[in-house]
N, C-alpha and C. Protein backbone atom coordinates (compact mmCIF):
# COMPACT_ATOMS: atom_id res chain seq x y z
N UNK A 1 106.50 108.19 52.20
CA UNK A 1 106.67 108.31 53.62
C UNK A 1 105.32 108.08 54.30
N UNK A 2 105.63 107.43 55.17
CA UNK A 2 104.14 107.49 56.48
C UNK A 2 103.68 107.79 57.51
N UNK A 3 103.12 107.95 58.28
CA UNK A 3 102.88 108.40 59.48
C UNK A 3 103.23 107.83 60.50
N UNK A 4 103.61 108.10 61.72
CA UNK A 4 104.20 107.53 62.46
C UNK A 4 103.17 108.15 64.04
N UNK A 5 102.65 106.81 64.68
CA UNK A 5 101.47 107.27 65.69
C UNK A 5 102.24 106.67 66.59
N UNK A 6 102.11 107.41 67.89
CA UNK A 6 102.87 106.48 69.12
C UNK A 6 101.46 106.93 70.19
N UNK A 7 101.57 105.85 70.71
CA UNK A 7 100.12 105.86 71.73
C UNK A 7 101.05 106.06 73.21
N UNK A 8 100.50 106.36 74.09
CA UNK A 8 101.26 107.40 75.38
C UNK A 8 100.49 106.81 76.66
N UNK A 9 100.64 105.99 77.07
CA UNK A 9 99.59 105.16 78.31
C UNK A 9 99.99 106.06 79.89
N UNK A 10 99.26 106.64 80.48
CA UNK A 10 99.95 107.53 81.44
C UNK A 10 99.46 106.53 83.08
N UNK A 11 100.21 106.14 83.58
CA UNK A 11 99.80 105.15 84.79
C UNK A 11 99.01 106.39 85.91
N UNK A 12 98.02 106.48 86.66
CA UNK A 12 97.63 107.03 87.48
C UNK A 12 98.48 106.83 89.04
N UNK A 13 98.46 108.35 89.30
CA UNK A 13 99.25 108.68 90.36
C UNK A 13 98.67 108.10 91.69
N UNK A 14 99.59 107.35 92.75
CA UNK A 14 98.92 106.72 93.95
C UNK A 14 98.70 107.64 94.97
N UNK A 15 99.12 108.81 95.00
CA UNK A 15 98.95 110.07 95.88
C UNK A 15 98.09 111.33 95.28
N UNK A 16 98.33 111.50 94.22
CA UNK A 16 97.18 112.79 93.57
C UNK A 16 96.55 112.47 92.67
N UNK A 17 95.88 113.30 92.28
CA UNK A 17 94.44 113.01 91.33
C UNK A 17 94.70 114.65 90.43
N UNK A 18 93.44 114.90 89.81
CA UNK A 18 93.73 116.12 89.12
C UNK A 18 92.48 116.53 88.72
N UNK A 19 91.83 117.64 88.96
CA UNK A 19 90.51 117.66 88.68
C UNK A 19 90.49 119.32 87.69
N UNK A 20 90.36 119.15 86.90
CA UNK A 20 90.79 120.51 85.82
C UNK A 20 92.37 121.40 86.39
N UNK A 21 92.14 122.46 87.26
CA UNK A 21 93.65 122.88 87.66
C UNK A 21 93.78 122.70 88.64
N UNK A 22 93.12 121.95 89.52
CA UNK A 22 93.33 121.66 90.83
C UNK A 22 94.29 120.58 91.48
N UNK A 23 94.94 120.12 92.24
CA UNK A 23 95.72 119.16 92.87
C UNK A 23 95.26 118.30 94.02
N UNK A 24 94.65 117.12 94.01
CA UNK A 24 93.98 116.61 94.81
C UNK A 24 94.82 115.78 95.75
N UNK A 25 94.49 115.41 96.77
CA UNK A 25 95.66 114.12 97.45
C UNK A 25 94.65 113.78 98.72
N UNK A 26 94.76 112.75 99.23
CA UNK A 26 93.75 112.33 100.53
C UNK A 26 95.17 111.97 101.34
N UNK A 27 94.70 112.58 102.70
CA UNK A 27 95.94 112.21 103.93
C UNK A 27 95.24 111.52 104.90
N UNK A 28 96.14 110.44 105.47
CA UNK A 28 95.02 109.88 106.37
C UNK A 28 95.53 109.93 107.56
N UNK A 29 94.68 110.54 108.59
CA UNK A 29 95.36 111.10 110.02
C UNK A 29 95.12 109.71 111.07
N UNK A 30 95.69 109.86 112.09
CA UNK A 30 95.32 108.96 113.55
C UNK A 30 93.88 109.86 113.95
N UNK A 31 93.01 109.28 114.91
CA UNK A 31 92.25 109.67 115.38
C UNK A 31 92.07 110.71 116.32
N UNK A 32 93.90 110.53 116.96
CA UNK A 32 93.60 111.88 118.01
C UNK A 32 94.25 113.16 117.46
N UNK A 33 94.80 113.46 115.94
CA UNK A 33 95.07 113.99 115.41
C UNK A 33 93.50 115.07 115.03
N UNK A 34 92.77 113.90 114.49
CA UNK A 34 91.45 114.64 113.82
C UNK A 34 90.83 115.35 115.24
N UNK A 35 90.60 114.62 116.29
CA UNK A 35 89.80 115.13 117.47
C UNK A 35 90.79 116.57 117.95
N UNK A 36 92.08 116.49 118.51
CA UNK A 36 92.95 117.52 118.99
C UNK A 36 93.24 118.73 117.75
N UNK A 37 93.71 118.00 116.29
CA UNK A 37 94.15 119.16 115.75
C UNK A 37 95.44 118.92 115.54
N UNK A 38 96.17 119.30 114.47
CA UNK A 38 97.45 119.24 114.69
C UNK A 38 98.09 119.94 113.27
N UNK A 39 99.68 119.91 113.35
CA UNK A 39 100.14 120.97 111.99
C UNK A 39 101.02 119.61 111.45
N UNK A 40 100.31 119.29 110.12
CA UNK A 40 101.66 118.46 109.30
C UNK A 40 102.29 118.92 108.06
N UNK A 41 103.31 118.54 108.41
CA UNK A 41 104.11 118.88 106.53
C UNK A 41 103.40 117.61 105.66
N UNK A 42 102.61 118.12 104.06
CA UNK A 42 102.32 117.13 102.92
C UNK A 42 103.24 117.94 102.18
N UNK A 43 103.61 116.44 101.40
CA UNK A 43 104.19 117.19 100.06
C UNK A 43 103.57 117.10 98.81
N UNK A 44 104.04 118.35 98.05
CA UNK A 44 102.94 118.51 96.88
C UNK A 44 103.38 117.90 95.82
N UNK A 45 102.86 118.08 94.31
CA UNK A 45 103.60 117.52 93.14
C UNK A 45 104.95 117.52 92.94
N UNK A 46 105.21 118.39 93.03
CA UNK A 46 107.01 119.23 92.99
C UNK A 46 107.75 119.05 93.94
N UNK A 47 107.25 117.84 94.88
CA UNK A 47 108.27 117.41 96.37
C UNK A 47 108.76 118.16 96.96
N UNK A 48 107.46 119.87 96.92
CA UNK A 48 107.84 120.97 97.87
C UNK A 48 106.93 120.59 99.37
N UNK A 49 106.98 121.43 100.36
CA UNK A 49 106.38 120.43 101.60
C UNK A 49 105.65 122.35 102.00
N UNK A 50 104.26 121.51 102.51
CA UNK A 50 103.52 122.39 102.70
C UNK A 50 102.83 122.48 103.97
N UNK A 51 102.81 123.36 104.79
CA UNK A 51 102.67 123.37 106.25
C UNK A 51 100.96 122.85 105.81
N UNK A 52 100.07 121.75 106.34
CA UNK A 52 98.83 121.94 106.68
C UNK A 52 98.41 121.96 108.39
N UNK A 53 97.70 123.03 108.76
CA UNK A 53 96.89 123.16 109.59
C UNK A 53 95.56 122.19 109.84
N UNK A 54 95.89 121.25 110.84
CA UNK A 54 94.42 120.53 110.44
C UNK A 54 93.83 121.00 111.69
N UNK A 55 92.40 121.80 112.03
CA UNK A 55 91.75 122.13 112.98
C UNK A 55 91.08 120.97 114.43
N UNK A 56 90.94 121.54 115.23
CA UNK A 56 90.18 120.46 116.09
C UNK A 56 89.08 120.37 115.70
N UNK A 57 88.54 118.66 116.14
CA UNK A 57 87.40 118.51 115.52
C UNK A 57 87.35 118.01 113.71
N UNK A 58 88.38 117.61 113.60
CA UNK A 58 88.25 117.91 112.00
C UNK A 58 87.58 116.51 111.43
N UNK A 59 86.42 116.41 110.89
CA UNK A 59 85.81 115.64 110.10
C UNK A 59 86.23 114.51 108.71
N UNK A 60 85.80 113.61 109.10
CA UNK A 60 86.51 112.64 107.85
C UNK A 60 85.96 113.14 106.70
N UNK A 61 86.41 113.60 105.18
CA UNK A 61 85.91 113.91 104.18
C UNK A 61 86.63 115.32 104.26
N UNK A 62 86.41 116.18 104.83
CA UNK A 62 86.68 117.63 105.29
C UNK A 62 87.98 118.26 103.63
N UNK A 63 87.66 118.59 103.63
CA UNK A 63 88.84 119.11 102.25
C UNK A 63 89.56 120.75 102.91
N UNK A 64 90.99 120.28 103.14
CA UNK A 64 91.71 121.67 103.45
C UNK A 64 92.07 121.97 102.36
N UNK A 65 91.92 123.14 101.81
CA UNK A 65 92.20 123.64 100.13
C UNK A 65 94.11 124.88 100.57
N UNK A 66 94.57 124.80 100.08
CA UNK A 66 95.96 125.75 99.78
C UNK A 66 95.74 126.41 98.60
N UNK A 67 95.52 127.47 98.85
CA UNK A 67 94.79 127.96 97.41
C UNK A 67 96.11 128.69 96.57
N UNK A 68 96.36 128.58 95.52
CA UNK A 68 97.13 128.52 94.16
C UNK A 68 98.13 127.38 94.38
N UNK A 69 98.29 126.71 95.13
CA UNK A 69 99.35 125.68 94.81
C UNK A 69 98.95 124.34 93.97
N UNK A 70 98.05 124.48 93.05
CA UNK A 70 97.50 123.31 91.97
C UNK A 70 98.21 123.31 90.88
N UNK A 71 97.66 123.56 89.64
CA UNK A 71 98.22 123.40 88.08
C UNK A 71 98.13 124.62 87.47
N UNK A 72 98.89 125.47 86.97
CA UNK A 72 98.44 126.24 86.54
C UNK A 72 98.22 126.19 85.29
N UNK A 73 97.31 127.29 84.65
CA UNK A 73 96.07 127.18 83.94
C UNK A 73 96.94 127.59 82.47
N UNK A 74 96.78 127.16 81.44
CA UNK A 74 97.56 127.19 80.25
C UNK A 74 97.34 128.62 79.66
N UNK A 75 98.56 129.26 79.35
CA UNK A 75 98.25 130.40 79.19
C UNK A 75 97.99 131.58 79.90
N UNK A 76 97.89 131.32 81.27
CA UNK A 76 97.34 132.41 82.28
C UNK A 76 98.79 132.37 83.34
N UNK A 77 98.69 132.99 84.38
CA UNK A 77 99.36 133.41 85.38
C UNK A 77 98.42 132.74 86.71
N UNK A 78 97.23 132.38 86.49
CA UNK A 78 96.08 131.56 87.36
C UNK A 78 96.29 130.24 87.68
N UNK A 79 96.62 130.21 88.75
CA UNK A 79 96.85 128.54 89.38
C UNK A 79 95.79 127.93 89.95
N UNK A 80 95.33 126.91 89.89
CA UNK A 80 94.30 125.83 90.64
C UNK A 80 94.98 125.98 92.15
N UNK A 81 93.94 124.86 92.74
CA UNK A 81 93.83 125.00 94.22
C UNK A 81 94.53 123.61 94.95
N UNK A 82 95.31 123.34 95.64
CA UNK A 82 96.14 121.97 96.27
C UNK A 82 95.10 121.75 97.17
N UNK A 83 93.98 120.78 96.83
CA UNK A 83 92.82 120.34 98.22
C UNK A 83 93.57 118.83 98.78
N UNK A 84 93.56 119.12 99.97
CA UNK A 84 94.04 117.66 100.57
C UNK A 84 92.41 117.23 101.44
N UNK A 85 91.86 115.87 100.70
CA UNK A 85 91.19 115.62 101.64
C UNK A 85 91.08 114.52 102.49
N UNK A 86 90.72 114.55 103.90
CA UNK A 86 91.07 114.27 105.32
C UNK A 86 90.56 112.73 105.35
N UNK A 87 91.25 111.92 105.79
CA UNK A 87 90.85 110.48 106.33
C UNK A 87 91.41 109.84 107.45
N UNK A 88 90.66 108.91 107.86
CA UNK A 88 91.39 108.67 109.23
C UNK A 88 92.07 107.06 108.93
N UNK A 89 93.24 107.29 110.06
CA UNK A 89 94.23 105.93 110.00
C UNK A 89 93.05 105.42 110.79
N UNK A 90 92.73 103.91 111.21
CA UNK A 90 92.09 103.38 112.01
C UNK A 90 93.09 102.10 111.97
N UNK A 91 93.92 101.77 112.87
CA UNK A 91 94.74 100.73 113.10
C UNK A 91 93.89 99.35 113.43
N UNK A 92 94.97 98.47 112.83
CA UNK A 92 93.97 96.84 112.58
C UNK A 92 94.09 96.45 113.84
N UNK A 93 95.54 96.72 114.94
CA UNK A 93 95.58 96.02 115.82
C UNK A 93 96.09 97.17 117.27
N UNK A 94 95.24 97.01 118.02
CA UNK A 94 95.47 97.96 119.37
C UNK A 94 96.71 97.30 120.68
N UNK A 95 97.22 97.60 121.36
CA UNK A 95 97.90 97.47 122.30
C UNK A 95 97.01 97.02 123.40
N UNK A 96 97.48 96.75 124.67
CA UNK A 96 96.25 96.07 125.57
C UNK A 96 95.73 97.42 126.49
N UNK A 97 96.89 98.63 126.28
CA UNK A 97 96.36 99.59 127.13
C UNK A 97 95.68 100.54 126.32
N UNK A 98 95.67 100.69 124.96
CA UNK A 98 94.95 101.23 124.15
C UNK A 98 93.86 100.67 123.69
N UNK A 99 93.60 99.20 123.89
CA UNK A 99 92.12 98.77 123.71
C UNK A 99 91.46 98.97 125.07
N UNK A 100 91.76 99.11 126.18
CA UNK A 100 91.16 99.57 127.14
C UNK A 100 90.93 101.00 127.64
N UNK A 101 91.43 102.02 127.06
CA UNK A 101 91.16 103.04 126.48
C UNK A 101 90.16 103.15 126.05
N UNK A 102 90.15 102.56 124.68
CA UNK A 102 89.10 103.02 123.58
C UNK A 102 87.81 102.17 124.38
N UNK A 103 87.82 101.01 125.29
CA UNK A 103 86.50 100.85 125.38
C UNK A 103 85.93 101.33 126.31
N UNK A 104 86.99 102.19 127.19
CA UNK A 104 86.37 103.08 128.26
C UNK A 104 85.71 104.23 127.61
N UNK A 105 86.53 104.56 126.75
CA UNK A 105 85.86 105.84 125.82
C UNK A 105 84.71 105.32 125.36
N UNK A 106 84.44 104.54 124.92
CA UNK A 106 83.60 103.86 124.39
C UNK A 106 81.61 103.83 125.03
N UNK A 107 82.37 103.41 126.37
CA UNK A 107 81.22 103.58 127.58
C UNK A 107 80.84 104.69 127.68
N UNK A 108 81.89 105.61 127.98
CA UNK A 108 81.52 106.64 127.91
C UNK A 108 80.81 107.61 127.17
N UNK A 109 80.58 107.15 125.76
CA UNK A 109 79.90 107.84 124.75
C UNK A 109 78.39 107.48 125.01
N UNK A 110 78.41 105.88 125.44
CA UNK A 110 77.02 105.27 125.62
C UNK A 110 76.55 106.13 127.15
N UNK A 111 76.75 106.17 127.83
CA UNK A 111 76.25 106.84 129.24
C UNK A 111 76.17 108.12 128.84
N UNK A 112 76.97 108.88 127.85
CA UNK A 112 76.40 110.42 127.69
C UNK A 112 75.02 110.20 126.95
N UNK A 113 75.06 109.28 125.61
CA UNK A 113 73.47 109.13 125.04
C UNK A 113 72.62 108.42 125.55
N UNK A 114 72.64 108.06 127.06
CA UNK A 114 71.63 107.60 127.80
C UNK A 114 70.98 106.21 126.81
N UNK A 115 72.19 105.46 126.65
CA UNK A 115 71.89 104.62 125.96
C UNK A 115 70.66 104.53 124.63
N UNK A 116 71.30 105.55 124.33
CA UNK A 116 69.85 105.11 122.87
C UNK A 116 70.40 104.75 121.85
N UNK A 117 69.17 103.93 120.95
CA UNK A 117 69.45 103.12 119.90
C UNK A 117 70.29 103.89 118.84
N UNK A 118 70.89 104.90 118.89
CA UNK A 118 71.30 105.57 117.57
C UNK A 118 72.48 104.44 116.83
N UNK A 119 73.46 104.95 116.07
CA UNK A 119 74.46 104.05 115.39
C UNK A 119 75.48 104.03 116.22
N UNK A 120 76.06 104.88 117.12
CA UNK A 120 77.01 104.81 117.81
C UNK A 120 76.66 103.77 118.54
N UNK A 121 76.01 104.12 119.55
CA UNK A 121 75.60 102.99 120.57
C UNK A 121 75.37 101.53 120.11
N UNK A 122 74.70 101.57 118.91
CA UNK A 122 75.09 100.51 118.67
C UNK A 122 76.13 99.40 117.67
N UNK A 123 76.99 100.60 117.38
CA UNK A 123 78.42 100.34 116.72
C UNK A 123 78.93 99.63 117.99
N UNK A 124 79.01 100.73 118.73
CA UNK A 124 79.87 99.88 119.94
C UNK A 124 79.94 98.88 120.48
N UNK A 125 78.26 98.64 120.74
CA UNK A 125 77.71 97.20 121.43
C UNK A 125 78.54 96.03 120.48
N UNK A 126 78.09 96.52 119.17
CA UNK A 126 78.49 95.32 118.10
C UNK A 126 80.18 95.01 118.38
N UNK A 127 80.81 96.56 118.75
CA UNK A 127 82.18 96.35 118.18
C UNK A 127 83.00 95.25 119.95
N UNK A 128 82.24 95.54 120.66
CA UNK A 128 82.50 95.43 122.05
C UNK A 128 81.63 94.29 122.35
């Protein structure tokens, strides 16, 4: 008799990641979501749906953690942590009243920094 080896190729998940017991996932918000704040349902591994709170102000990168809803830990009663972290939608193509929006906003950022060379100001120039 002989041995019998079967090799197990596991495709990586397009929504989570896994970092020891933890549950990772990146959500990517609209912009006036991140600036205002807002409450969305994500769903987790188990296609249970989980209220997130995203704060005003909330920063691209920003990691909201749900703490025990990850993997739990082999042997223990200890669950990892469900971190969702934050990205922004940035749409390819604007409307004609929403690009005039954004470049009023736009001005407006430059007249609060009294026009100085920083990156904004001159993101904008470039983008405008």
């Amino acid at each position: 008799y002989g041995n019998l080896m079967i090799a197990i190729r596991v495709q990586p998940d397009q929504t989570f990641s896994r970092s020891n017991n933890d549950l990772l996932s990146s959500l990517k918000l609209p912009y006036p979501h991140l600036v205002f704040g807002c409450e969305i349902l994500v769903k987790s591994l188990d296609d249970s749906e989980e209220l997130l709170k995203i704060s005003a102000g909330c920063q691209i990168g920003d990691k909201i953690i749900l703490k025990g809803k990850g993997f739990q830990k082999a042997g223990s009663k200890i669950r990892g942590n469900f971190i969702v972290i934050i990205a922004c939608d940035i749409p390819y193509s604007l409307s004609v009243e929403a690009e005039k929006n954004l470049k009023e906003y736009a001005a407006n950022l430059e007249i609060k920094e009294k026009k100085a060379d920083g990156f904004l100001s001159g993101f904008f120039k470039k983008l405008f």
